[in-house]
PDB file of N, CA and C in Angstrom:
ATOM      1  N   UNK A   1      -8.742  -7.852  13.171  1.00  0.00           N
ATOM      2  CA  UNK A   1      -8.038  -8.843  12.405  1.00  0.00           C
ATOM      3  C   UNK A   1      -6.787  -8.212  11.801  1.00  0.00           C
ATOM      4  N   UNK A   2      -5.664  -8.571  11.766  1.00  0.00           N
ATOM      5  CA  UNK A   2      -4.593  -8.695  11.334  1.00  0.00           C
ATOM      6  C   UNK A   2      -3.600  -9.150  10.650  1.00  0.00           C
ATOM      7  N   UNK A   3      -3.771  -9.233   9.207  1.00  0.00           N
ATOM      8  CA  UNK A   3      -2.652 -10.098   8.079  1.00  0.00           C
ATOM      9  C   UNK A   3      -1.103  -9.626   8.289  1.00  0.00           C
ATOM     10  N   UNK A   4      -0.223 -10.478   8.009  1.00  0.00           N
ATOM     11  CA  UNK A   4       1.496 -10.148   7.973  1.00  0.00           C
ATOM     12  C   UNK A   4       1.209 -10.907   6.681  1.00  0.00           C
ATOM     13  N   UNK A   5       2.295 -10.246   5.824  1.00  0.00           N
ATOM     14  CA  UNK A   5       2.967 -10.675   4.970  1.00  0.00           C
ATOM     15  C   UNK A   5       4.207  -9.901   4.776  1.00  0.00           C
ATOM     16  N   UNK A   6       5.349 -11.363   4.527  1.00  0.00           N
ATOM     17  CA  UNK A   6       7.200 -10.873   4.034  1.00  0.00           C
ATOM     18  C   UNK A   6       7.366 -11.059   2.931  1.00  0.00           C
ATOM     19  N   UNK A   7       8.277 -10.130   2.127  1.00  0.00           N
ATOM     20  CA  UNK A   7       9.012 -10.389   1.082  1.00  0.00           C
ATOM     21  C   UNK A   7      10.487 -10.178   1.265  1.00  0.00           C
ATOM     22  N   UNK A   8      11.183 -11.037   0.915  1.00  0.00           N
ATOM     23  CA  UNK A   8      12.271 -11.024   1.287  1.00  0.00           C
ATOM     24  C   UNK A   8      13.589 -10.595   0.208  1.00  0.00           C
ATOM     25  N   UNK A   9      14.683 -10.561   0.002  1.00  0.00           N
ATOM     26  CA  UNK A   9      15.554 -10.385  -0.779  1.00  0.00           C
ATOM     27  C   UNK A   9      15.291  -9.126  -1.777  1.00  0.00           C
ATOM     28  N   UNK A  10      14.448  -8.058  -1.690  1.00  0.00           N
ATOM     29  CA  UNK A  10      14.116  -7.539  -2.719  1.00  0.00           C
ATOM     30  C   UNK A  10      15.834  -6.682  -3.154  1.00  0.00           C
ATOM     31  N   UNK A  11      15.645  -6.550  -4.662  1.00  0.00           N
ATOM     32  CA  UNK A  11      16.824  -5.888  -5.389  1.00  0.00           C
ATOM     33  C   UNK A  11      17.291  -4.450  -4.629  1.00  0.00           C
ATOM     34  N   UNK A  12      16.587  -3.459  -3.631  1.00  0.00           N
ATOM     35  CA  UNK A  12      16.693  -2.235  -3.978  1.00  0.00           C
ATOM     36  C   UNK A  12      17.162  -1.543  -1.950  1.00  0.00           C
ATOM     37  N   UNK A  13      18.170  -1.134  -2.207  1.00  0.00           N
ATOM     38  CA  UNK A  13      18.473  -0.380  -0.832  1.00  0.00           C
ATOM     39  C   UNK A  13      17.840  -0.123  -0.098  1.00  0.00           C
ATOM     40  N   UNK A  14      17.408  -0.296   1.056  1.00  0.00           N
ATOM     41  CA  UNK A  14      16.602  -0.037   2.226  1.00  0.00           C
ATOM     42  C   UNK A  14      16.435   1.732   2.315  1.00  0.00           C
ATOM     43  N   UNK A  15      17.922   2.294   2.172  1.00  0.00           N
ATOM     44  CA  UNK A  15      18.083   3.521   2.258  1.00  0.00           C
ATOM     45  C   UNK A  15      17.113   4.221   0.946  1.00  0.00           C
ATOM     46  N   UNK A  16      16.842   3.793   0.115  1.00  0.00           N
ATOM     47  CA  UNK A  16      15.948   4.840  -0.970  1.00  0.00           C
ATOM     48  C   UNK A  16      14.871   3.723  -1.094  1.00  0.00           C
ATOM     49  N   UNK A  17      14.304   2.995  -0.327  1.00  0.00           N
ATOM     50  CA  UNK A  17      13.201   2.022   0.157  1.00  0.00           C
ATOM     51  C   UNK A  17      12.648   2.739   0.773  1.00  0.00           C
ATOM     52  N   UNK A  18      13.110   3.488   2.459  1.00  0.00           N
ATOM     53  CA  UNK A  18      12.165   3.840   3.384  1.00  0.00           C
ATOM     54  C   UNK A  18      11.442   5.113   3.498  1.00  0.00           C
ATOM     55  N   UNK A  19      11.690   6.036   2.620  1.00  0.00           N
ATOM     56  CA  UNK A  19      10.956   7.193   2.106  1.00  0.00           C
ATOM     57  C   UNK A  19       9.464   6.966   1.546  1.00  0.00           C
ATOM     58  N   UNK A  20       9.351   6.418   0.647  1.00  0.00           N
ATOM     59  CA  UNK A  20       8.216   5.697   0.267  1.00  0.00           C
ATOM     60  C   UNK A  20       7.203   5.129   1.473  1.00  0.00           C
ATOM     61  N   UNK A  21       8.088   4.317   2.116  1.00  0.00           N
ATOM     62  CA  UNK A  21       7.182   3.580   2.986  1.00  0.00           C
ATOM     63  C   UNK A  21       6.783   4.070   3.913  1.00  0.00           C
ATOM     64  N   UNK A  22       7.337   5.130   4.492  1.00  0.00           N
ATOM     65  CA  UNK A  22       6.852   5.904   6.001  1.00  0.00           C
ATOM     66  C   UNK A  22       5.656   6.991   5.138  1.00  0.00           C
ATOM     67  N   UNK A  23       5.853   7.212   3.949  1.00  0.00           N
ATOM     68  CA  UNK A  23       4.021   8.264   3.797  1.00  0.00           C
ATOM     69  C   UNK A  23       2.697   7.021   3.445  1.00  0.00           C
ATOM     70  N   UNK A  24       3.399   5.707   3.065  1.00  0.00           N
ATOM     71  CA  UNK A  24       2.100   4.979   2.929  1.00  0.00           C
ATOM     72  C   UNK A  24       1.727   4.127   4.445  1.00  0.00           C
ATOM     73  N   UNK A  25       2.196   4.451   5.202  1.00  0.00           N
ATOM     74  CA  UNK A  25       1.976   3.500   6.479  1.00  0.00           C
ATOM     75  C   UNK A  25       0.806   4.798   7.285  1.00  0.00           C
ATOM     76  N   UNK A  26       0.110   3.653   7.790  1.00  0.00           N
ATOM     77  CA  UNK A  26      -1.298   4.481   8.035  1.00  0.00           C
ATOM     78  C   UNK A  26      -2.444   4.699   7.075  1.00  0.00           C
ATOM     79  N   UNK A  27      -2.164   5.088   5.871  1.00  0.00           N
ATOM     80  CA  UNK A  27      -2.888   4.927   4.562  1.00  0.00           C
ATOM     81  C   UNK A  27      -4.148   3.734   4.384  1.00  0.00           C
ATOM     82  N   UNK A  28      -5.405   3.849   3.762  1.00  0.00           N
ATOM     83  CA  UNK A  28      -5.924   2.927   3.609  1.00  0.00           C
ATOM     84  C   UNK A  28      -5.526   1.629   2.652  1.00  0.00           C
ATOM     85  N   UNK A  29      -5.644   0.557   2.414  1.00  0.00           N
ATOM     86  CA  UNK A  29      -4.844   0.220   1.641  1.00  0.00           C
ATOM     87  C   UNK A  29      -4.790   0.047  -0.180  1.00  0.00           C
ATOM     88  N   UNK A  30      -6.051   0.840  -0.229  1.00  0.00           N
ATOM     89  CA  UNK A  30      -6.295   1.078  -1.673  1.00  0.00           C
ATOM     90  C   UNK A  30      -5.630   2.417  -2.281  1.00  0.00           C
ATOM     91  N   UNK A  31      -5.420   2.839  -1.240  1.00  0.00           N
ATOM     92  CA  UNK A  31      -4.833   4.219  -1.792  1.00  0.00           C
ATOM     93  C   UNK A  31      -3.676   4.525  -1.367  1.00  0.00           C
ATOM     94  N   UNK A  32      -3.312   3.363  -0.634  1.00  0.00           N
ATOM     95  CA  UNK A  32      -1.535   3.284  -0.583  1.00  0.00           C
ATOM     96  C   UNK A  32      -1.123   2.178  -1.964  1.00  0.00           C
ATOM     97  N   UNK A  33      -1.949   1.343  -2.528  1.00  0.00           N
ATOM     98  CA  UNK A  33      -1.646   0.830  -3.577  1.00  0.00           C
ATOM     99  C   UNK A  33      -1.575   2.048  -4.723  1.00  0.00           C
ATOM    100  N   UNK A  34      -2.451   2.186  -4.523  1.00  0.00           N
ATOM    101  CA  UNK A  34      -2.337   3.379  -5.911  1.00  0.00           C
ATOM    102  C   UNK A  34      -1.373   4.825  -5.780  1.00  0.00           C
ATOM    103  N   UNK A  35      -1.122   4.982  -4.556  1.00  0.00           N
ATOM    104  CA  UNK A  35       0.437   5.859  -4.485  1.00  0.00           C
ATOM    105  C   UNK A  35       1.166   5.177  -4.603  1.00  0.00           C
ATOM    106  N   UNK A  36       1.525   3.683  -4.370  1.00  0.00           N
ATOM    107  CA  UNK A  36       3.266   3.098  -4.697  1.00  0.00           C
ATOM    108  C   UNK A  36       2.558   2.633  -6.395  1.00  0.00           C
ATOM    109  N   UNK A  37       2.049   2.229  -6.925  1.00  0.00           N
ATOM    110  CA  UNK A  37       1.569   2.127  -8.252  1.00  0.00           C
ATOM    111  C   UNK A  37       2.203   3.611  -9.700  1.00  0.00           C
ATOM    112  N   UNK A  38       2.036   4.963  -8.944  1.00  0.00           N
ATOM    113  CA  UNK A  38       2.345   5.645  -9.467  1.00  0.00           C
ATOM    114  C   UNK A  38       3.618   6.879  -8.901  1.00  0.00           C
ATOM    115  N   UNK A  39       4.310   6.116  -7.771  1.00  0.00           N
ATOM    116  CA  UNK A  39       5.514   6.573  -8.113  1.00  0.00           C
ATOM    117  C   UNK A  39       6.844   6.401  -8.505  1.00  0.00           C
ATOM    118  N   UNK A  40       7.516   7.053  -9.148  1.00  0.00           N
ATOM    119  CA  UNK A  40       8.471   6.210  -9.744  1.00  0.00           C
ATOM    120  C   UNK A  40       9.970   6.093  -9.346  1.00  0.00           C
ATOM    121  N   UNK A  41      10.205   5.360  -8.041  1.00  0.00           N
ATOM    122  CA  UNK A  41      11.149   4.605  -7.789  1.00  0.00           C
ATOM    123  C   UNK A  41      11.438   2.992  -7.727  1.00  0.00           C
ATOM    124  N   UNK A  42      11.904   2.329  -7.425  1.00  0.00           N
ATOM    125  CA  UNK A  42      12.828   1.145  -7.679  1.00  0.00           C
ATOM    126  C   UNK A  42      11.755   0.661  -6.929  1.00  0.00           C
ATOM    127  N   UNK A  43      11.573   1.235  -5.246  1.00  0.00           N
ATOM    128  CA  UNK A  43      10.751  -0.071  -4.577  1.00  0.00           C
ATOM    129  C   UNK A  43       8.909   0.013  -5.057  1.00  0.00           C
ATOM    130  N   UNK A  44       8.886   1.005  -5.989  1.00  0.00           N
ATOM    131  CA  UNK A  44       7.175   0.980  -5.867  1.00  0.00           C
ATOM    132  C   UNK A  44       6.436  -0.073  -6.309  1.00  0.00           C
ATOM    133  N   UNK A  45       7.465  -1.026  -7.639  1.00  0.00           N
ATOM    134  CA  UNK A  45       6.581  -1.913  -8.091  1.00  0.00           C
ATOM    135  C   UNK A  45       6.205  -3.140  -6.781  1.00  0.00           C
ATOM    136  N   UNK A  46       7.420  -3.715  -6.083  1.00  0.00           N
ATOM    137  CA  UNK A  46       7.525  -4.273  -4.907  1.00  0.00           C
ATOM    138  C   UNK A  46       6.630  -3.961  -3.603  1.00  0.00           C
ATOM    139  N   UNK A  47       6.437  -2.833  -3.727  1.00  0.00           N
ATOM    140  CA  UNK A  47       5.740  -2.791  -2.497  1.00  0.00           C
ATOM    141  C   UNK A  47       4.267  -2.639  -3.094  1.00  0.00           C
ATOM    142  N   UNK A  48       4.157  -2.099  -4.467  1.00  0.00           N
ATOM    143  CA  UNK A  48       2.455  -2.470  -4.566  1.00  0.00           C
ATOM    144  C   UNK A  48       1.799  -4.006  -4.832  1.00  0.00           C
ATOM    145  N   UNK A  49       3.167  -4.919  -5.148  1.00  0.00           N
ATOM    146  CA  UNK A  49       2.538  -6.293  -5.198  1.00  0.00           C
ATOM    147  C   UNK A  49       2.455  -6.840  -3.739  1.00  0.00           C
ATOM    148  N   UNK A  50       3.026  -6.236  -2.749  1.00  0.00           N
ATOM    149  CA  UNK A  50       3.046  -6.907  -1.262  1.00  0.00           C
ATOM    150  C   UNK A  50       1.650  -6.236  -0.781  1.00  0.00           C
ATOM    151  N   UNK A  51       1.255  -5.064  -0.614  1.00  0.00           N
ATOM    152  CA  UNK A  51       0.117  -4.409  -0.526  1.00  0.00           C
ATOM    153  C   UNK A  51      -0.854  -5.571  -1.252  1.00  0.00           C
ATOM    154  N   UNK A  52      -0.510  -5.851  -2.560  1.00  0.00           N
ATOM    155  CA  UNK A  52      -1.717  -6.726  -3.227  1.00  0.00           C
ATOM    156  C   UNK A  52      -1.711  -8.030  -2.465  1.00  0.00           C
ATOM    157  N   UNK A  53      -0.900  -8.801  -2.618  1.00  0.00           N
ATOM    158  CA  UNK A  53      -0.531 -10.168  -1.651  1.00  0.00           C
ATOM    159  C   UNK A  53      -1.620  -9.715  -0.400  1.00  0.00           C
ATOM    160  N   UNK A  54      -0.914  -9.090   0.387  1.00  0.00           N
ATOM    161  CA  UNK A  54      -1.455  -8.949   1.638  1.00  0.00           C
ATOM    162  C   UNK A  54      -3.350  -8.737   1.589  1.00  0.00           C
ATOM    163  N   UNK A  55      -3.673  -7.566   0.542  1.00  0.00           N
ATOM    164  CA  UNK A  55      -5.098  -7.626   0.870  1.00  0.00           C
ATOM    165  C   UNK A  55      -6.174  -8.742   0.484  1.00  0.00           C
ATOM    166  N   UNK A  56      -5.121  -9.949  -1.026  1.00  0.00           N
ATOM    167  CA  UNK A  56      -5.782 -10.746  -1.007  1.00  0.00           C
ATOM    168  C   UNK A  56      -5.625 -11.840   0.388  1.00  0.00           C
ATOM    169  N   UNK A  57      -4.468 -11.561   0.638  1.00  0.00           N
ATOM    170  CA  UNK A  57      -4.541 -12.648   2.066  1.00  0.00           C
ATOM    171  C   UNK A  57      -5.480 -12.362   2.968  1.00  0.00           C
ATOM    172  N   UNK A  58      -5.869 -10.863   3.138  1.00  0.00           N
ATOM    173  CA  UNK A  58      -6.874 -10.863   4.008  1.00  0.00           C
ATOM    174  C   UNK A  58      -8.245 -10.808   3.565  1.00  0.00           C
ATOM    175  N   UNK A  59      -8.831 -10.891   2.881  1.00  0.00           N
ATOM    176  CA  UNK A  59     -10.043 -11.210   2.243  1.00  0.00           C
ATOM    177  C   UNK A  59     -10.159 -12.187   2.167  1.00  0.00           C
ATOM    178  N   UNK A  60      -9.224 -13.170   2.287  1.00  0.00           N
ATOM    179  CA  UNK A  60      -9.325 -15.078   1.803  1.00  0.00           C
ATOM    180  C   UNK A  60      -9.950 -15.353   3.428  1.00  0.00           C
ATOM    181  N   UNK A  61      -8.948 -14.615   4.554  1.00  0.00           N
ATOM    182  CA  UNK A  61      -9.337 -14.543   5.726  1.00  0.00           C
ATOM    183  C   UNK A  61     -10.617 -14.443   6.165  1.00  0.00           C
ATOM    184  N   UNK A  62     -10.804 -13.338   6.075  1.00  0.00           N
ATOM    185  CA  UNK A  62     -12.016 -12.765   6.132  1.00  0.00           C
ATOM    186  C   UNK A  62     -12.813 -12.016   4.667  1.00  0.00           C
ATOM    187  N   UNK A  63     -13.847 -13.179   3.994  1.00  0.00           N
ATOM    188  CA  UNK A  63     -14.698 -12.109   3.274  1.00  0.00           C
ATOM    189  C   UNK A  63     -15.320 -11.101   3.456  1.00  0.00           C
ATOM    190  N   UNK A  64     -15.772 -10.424   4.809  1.00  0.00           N
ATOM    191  CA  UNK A  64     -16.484  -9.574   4.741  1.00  0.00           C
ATOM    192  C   UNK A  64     -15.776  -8.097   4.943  1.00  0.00           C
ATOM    193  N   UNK A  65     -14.418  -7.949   4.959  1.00  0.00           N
ATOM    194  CA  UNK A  65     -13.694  -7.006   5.552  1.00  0.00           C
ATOM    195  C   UNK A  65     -13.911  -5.766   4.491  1.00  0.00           C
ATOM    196  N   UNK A  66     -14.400  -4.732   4.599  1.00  0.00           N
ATOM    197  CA  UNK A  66     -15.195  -3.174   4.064  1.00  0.00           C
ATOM    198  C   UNK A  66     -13.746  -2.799   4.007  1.00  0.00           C
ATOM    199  N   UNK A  67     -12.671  -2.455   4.764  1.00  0.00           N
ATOM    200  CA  UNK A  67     -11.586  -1.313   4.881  1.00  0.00           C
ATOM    201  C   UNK A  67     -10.404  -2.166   5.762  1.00  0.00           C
ATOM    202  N   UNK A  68      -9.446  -1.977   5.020  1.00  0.00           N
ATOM    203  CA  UNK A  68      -8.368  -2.321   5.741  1.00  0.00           C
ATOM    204  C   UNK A  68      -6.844  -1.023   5.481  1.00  0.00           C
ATOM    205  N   UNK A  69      -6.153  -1.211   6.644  1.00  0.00           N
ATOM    206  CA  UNK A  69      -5.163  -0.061   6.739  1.00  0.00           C
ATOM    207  C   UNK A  69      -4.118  -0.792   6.672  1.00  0.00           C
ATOM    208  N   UNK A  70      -3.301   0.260   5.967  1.00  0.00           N
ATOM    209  CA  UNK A  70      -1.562  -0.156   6.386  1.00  0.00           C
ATOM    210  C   UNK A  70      -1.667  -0.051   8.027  1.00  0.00           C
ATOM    211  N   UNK A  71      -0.996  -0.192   9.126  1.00  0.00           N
ATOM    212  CA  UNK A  71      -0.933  -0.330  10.202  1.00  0.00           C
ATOM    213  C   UNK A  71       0.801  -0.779  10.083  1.00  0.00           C
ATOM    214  N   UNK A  72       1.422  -1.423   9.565  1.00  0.00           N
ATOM    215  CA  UNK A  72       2.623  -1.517   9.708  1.00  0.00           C
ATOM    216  C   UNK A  72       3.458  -1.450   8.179  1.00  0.00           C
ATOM    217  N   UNK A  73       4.408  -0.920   7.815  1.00  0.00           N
ATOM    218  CA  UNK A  73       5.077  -1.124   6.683  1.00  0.00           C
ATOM    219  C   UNK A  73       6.566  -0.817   6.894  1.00  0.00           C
ATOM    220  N   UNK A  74       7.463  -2.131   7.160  1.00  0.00           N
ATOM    221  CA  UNK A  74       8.937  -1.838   7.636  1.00  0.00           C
ATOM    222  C   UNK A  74       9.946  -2.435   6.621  1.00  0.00           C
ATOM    223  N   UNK A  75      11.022  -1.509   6.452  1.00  0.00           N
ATOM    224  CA  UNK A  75      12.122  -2.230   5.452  1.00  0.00           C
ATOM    225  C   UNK A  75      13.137  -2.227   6.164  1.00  0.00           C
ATOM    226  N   UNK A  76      13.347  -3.706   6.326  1.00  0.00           N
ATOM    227  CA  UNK A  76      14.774  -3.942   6.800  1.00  0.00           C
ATOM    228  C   UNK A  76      15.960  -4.730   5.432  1.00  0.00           C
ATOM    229  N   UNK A  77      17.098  -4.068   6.396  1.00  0.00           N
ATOM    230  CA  UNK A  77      18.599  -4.866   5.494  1.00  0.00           C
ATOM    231  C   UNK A  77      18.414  -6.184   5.268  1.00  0.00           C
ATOM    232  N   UNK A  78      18.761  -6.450   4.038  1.00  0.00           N
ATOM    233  CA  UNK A  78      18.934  -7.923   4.012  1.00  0.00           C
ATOM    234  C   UNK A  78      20.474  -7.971   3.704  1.00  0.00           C
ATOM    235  N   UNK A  79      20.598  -8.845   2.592  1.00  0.00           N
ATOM    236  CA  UNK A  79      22.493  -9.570   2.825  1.00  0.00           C
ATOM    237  C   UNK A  79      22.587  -8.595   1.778  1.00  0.00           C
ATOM    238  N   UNK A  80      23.871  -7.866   1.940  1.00  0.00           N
ATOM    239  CA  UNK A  80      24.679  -7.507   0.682  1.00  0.00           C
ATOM    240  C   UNK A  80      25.481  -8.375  -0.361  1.00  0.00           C
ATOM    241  N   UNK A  81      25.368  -8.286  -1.237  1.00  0.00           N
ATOM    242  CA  UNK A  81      25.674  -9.223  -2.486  1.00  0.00           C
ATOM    243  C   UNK A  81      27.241  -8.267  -2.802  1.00  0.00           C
ATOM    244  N   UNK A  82      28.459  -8.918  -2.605  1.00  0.00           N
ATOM    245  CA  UNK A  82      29.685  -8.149  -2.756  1.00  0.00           C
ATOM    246  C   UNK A  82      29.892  -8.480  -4.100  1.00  0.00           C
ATOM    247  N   UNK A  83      30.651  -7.439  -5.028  1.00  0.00           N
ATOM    248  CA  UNK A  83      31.303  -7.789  -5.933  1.00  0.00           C
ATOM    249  C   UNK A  83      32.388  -7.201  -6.570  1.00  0.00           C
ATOM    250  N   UNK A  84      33.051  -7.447  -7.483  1.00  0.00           N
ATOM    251  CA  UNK A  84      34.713  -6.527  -7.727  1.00  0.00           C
ATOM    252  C   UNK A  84      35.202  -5.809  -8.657  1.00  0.00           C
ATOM    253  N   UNK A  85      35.626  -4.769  -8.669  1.00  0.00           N
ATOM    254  CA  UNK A  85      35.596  -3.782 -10.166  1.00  0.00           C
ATOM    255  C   UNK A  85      36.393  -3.881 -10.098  1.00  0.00           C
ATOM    256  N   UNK A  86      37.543  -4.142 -11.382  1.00  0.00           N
ATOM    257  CA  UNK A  86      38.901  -3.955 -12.043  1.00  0.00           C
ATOM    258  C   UNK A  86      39.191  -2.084 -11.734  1.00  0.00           C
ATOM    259  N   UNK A  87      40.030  -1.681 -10.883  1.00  0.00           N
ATOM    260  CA  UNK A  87      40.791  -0.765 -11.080  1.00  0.00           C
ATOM    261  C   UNK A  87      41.914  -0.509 -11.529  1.00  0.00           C
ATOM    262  N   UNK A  88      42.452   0.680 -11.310  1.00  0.00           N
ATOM    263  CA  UNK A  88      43.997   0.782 -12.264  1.00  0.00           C
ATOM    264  C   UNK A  88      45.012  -0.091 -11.083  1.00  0.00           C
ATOM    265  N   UNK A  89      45.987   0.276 -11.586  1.00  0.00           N
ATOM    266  CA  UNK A  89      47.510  -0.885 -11.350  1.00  0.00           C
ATOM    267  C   UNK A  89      47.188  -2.468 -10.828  1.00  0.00           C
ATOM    268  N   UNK A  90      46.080  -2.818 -11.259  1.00  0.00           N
ATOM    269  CA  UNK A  90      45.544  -4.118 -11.141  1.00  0.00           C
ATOM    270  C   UNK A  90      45.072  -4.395  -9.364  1.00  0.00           C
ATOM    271  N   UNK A  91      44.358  -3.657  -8.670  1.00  0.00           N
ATOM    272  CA  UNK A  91      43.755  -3.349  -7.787  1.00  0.00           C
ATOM    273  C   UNK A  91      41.823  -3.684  -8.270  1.00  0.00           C
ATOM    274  N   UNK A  92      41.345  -3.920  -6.846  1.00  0.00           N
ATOM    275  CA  UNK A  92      39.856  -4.803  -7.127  1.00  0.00           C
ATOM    276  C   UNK A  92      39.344  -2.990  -6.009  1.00  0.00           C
ATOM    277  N   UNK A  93      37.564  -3.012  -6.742  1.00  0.00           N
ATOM    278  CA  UNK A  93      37.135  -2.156  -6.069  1.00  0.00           C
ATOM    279  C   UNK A  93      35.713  -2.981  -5.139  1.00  0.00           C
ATOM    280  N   UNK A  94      35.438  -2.184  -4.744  1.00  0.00           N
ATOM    281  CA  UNK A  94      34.145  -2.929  -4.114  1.00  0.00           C
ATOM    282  C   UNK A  94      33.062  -2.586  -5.044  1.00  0.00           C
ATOM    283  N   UNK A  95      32.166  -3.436  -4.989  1.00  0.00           N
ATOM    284  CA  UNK A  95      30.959  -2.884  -5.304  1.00  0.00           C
ATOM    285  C   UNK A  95      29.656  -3.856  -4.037  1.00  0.00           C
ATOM    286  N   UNK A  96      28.912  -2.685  -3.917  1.00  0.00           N
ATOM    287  CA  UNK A  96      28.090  -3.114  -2.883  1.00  0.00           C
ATOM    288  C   UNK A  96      26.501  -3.618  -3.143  1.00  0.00           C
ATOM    289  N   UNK A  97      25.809  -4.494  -3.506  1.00  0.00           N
ATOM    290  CA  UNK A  97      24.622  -4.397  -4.205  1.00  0.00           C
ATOM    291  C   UNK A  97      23.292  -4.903  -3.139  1.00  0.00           C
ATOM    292  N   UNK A  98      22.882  -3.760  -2.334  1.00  0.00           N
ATOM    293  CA  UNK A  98      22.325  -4.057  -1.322  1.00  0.00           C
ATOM    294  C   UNK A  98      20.829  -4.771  -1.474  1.00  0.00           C
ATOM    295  N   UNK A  99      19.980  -5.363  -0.778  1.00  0.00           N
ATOM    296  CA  UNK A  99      18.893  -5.692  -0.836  1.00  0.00           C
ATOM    297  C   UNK A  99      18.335  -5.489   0.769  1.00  0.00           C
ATOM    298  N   UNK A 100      16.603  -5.683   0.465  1.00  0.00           N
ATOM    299  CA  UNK A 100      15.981  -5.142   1.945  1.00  0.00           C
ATOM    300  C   UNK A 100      14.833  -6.511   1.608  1.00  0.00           C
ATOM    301  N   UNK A 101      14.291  -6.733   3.112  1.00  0.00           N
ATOM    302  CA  UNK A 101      13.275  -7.448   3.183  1.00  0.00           C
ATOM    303  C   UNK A 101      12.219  -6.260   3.823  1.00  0.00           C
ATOM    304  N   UNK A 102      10.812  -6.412   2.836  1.00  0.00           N
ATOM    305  CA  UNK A 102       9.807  -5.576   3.229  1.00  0.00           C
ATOM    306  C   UNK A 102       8.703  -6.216   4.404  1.00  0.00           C
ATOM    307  N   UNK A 103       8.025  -5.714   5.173  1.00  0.00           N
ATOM    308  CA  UNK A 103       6.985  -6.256   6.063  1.00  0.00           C
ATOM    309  C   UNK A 103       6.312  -5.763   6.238  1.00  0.00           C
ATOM    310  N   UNK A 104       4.710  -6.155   6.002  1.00  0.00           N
ATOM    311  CA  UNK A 104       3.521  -5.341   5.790  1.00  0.00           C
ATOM    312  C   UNK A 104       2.317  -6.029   6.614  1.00  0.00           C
ATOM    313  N   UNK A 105       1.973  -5.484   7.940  1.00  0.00           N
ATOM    314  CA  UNK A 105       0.691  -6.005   8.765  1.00  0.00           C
ATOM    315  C   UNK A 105      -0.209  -4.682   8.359  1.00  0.00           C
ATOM    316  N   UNK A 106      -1.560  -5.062   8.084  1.00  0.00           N
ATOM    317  CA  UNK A 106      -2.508  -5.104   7.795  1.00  0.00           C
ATOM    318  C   UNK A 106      -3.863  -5.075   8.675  1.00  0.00           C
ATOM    319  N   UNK A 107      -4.575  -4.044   8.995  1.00  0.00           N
ATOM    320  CA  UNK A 107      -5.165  -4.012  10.267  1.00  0.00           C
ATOM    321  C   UNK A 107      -6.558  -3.397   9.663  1.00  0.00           C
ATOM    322  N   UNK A 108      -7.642  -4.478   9.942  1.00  0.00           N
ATOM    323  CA  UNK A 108      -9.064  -3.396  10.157  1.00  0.00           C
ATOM    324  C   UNK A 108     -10.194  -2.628  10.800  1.00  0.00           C
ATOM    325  N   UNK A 109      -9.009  -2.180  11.852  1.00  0.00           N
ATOM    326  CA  UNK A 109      -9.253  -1.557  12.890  1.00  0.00           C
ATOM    327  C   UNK A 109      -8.533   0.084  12.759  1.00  0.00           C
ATOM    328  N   UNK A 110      -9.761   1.356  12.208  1.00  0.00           N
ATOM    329  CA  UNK A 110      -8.505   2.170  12.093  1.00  0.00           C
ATOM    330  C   UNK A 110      -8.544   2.762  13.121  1.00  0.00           C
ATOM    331  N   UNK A 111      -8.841   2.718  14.263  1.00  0.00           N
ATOM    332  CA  UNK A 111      -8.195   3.222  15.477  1.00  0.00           C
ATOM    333  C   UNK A 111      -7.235   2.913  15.880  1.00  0.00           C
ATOM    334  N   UNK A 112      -6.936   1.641  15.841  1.00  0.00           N
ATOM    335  CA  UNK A 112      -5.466   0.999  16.262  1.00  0.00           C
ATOM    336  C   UNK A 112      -4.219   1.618  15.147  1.00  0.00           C
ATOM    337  N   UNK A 113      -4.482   1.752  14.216  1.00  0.00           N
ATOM    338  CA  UNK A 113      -3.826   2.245  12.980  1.00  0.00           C
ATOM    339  C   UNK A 113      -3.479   3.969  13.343  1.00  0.00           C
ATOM    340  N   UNK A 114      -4.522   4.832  13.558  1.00  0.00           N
ATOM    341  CA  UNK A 114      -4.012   5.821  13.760  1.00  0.00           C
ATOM    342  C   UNK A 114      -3.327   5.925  14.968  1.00  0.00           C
ATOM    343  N   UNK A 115      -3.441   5.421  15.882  1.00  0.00           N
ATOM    344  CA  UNK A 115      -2.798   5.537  17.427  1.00  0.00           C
ATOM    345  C   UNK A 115      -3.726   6.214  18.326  1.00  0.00           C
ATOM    346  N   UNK A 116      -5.180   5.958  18.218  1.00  0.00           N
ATOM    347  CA  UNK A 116      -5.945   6.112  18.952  1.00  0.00           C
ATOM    348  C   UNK A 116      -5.629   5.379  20.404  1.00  0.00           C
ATOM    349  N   UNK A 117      -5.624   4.208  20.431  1.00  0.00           N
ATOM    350  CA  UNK A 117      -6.222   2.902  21.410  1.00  0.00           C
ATOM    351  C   UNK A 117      -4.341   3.154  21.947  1.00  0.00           C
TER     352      UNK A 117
END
């Protein structure tokens, strides 16, 4: 069995997003909650409520499920939000305020998860 869940628009750069996410992918998913729970960057609160989302989605699925794995956890670009800083001789600067959409499948199969099969 297999849950997806998206979150989309989140506030925080993909680029200091995907560090995080490549040591919790594979992880069981209680103890990839409780590593993004206690570390402290921008995407951890975000990705431990999608972790939560997701395992209640799959328990609603299936009650009887004992263990479930990260099996997928991907951050992609979303839209950049442009905006303009006053510089000197009356010149505009950029400012860039990026956001990522997160994606989290959910697998309770951990052979398929480690790359057994």
């Amino acid at each position: 069995m297999e849950v997806k869940v998206v979150s989309k628009f989140i506030r925080v750069s993909p680029r200091k997003a995907r560090p995080l996410v490549r040591e919790l992918t594979g992880l069981e998913v209680d103890k990839a909650m409780q590593m993004a729970k206690f570390v402290h960057r921008g995407i951890s609160v975000p990705v431990y409520k999608i972790l939560q989302s997701a395992k209640a989605n799959a328990t609603i699925k299936n009650p009887d499920v004992k263990e479930l794995f990260v099996k997928k956890l991907v951050v992609d670009s979303g839209p950049t939000l442009k905006r303009m800083h006053p510089i000197s001789r009356g010149r505009a600067g950029k400012i860039l305020k990026r956001t990522c959409h997160l994606t989290v499948v959910l697998s309770d199969d951990a052979a398929v998860v480690k790359g057994v099969k």
